[in-house]
C-alpha atoms as a PDB file:
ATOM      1  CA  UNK A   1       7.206 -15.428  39.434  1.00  0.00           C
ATOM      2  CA  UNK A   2       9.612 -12.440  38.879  1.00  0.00           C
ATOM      3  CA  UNK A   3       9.053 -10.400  35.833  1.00  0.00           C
ATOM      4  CA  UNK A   4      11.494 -10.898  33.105  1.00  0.00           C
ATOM      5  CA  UNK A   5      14.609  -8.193  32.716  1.00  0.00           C
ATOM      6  CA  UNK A   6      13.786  -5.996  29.813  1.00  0.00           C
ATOM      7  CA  UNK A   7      16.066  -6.055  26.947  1.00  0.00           C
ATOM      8  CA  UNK A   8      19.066  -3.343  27.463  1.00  0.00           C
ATOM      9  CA  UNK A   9      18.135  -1.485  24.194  1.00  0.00           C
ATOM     10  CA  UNK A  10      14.761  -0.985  24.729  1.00  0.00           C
ATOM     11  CA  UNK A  11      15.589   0.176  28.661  1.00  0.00           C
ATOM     12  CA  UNK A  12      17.551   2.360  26.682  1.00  0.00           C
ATOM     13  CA  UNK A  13      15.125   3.668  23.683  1.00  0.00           C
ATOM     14  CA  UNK A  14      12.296   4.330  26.296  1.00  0.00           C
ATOM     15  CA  UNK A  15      14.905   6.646  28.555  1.00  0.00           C
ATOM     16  CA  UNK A  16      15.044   4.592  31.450  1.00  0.00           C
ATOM     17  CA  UNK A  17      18.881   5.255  32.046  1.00  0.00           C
ATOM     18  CA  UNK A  18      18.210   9.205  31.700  1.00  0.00           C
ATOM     19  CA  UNK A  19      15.948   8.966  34.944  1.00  0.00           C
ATOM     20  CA  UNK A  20      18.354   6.116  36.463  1.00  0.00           C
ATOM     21  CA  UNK A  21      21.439   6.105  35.158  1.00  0.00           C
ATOM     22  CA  UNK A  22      23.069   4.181  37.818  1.00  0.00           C
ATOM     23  CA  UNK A  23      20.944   1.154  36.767  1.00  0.00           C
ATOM     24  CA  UNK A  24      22.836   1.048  33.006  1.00  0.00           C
ATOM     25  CA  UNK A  25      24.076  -1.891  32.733  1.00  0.00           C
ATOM     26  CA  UNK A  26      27.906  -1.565  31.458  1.00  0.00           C
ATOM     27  CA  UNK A  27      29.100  -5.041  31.503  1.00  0.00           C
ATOM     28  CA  UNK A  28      26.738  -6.380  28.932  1.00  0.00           C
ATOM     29  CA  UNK A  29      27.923  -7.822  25.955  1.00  0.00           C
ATOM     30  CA  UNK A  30      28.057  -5.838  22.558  1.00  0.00           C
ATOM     31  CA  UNK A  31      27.213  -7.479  19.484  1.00  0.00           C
ATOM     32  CA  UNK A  32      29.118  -6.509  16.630  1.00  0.00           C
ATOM     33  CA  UNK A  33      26.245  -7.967  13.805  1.00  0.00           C
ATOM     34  CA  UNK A  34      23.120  -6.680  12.451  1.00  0.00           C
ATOM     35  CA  UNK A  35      20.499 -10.055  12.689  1.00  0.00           C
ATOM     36  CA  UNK A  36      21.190 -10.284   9.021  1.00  0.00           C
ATOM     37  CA  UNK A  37      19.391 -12.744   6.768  1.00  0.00           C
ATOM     38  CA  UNK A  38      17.509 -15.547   7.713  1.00  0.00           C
ATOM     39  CA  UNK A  39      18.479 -19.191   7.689  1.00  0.00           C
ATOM     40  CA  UNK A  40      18.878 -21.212   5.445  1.00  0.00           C
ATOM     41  CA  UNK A  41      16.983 -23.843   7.633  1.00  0.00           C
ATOM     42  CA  UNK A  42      13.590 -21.860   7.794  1.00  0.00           C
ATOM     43  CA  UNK A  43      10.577 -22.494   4.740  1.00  0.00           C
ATOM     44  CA  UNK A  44       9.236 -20.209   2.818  1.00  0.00           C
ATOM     45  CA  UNK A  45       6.443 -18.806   4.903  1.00  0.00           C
ATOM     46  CA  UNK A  46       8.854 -18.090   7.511  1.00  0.00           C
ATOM     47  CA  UNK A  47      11.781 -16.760   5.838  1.00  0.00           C
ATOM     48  CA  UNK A  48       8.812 -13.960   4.973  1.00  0.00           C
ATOM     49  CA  UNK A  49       8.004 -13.755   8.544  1.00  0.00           C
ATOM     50  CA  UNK A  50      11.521 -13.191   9.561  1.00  0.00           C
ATOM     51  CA  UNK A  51      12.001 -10.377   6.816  1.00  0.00           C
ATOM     52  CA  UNK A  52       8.896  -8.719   8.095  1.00  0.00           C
ATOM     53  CA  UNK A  53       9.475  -8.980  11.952  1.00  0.00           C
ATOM     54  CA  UNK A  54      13.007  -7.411  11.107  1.00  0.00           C
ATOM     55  CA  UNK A  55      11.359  -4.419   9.131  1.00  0.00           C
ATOM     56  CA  UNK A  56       9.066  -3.936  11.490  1.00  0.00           C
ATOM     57  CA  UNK A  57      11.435  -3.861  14.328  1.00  0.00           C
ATOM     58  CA  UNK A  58      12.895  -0.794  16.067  1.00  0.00           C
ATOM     59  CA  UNK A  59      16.553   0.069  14.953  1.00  0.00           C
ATOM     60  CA  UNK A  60      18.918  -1.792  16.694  1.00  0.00           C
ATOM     61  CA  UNK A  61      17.117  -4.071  18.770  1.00  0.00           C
ATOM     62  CA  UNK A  62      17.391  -6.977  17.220  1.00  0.00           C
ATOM     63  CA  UNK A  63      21.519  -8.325  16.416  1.00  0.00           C
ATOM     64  CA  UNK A  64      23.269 -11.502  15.265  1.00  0.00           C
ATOM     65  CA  UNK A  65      22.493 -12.593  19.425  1.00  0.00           C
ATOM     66  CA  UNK A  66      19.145 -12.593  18.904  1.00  0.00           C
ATOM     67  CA  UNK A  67      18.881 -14.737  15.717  1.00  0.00           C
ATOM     68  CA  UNK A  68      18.144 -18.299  17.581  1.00  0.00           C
ATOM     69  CA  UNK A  69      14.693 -16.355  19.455  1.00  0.00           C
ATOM     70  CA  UNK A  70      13.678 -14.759  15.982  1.00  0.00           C
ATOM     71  CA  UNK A  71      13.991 -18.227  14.217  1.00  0.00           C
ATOM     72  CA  UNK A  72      11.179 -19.740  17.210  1.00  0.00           C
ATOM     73  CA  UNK A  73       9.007 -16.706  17.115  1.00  0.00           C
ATOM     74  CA  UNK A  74       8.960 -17.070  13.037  1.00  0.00           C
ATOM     75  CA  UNK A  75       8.620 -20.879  13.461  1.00  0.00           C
ATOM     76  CA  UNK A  76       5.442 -20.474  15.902  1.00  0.00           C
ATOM     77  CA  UNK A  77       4.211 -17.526  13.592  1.00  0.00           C
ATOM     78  CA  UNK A  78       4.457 -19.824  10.445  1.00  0.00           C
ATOM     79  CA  UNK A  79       2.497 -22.313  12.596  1.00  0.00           C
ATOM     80  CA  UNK A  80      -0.070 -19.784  13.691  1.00  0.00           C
ATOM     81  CA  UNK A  81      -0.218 -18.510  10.318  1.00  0.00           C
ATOM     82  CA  UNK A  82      -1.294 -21.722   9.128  1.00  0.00           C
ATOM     83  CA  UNK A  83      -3.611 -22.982  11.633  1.00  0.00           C
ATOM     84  CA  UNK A  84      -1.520 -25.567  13.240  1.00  0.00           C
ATOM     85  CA  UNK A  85      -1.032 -23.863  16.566  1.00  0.00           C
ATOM     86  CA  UNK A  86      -2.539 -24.161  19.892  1.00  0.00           C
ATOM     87  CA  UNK A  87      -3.747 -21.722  22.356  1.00  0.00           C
ATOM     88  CA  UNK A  88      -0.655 -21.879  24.269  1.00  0.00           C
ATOM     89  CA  UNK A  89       1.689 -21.511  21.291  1.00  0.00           C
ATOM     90  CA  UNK A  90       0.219 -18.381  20.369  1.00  0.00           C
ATOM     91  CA  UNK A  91       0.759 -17.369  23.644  1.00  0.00           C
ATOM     92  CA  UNK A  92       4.266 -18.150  23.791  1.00  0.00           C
ATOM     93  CA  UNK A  93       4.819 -16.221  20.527  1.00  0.00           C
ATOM     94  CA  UNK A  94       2.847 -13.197  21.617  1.00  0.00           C
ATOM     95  CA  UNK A  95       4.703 -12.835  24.941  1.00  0.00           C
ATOM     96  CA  UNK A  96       8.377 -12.995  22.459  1.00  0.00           C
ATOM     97  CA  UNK A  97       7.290 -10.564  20.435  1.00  0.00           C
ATOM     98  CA  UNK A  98       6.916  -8.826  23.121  1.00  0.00           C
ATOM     99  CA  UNK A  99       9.925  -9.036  24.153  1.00  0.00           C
ATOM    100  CA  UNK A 100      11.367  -7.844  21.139  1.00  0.00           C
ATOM    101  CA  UNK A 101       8.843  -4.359  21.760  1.00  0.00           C
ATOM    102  CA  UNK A 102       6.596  -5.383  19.080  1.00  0.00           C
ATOM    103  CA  UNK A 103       3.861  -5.336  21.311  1.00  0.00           C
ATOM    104  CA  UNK A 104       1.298  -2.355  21.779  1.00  0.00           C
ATOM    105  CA  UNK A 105       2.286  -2.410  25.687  1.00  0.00           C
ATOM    106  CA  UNK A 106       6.067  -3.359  24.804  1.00  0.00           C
ATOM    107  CA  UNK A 107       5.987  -0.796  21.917  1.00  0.00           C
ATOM    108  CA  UNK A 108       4.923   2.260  24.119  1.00  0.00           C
ATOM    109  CA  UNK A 109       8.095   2.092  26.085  1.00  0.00           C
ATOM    110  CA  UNK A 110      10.207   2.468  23.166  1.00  0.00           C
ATOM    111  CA  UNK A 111      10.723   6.137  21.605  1.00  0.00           C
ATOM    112  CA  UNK A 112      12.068   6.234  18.071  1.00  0.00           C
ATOM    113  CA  UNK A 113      14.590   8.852  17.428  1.00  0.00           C
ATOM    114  CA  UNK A 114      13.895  11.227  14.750  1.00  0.00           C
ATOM    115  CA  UNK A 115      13.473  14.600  13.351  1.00  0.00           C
ATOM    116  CA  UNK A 116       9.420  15.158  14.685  1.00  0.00           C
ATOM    117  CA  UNK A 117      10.890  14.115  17.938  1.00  0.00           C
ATOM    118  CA  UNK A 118      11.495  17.277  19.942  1.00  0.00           C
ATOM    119  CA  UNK A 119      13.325  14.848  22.500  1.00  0.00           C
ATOM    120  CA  UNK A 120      15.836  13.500  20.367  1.00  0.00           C
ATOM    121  CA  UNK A 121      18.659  15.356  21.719  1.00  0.00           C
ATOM    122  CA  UNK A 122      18.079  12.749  25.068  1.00  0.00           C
ATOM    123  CA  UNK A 123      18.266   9.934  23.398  1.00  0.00           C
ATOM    124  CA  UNK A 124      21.258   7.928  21.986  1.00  0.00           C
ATOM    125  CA  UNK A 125      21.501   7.171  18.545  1.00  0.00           C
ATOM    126  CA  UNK A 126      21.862   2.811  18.398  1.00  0.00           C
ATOM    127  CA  UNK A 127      23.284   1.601  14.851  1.00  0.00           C
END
């Protein structure tokens, strides 16, 4: 099974375009929206989860694209969170968080701009 295309922004926090910039992918669709509140649709325990994941979250990764995935993982995390999930569903939301770099593995290819950062001149700044 081929391993599944990293997201664009975090390709682009870690630096992978600075070592190989041909690779940058140019065509991809730009959302215009932050991922904003959560649904109305999603309980209490959730809506918690979702506020969380999004603070927790490096800037700009997650947009209004990506609300339909954060709604699942905070589904399966409500259902982990209260003991109702099985093995495999905590696997499933594991490997999306990962995918949204909030991983430990996920998380070390991602480098956060900011003043400590004697780097930050190579990065771009994502709003």
């Amino acid at each position: 099974m081929a391993r599944p295309r990293k997201p664009t922004k975090i390709l682009d926090l870690s630096g992978a375009y600075r070592k190989n910039p041909q690779r940058e992918r140019h065509n991809e669709p730009q959302p215009a929206e932050e991922i904003g509140a959560p649904p109305a649709t999603l309980g209490e325990i959730e809506c918690g989860i979702w506020s969380e994941i999004v603070g927790n979250c490096a800037p700009g990764v997650l947009t209004c694209q990506d609300r339909n995935s954060l709604e699942l993982v905070c589904i399966g995390l409500g259902e982990i969170r209260r003991g109702e999930a099985s093995a495999s569903d905590r696997d499933r939301v594991f490997r999306q968080l990962g995918k949204f770099g909030m991983t430990p593995s996920e998380r070390s290819n991602v480098c956060v701009v900011g003043k400590n950062n004697p780097n930050a001149k190579k990065f771009k700044m994502l709003n």
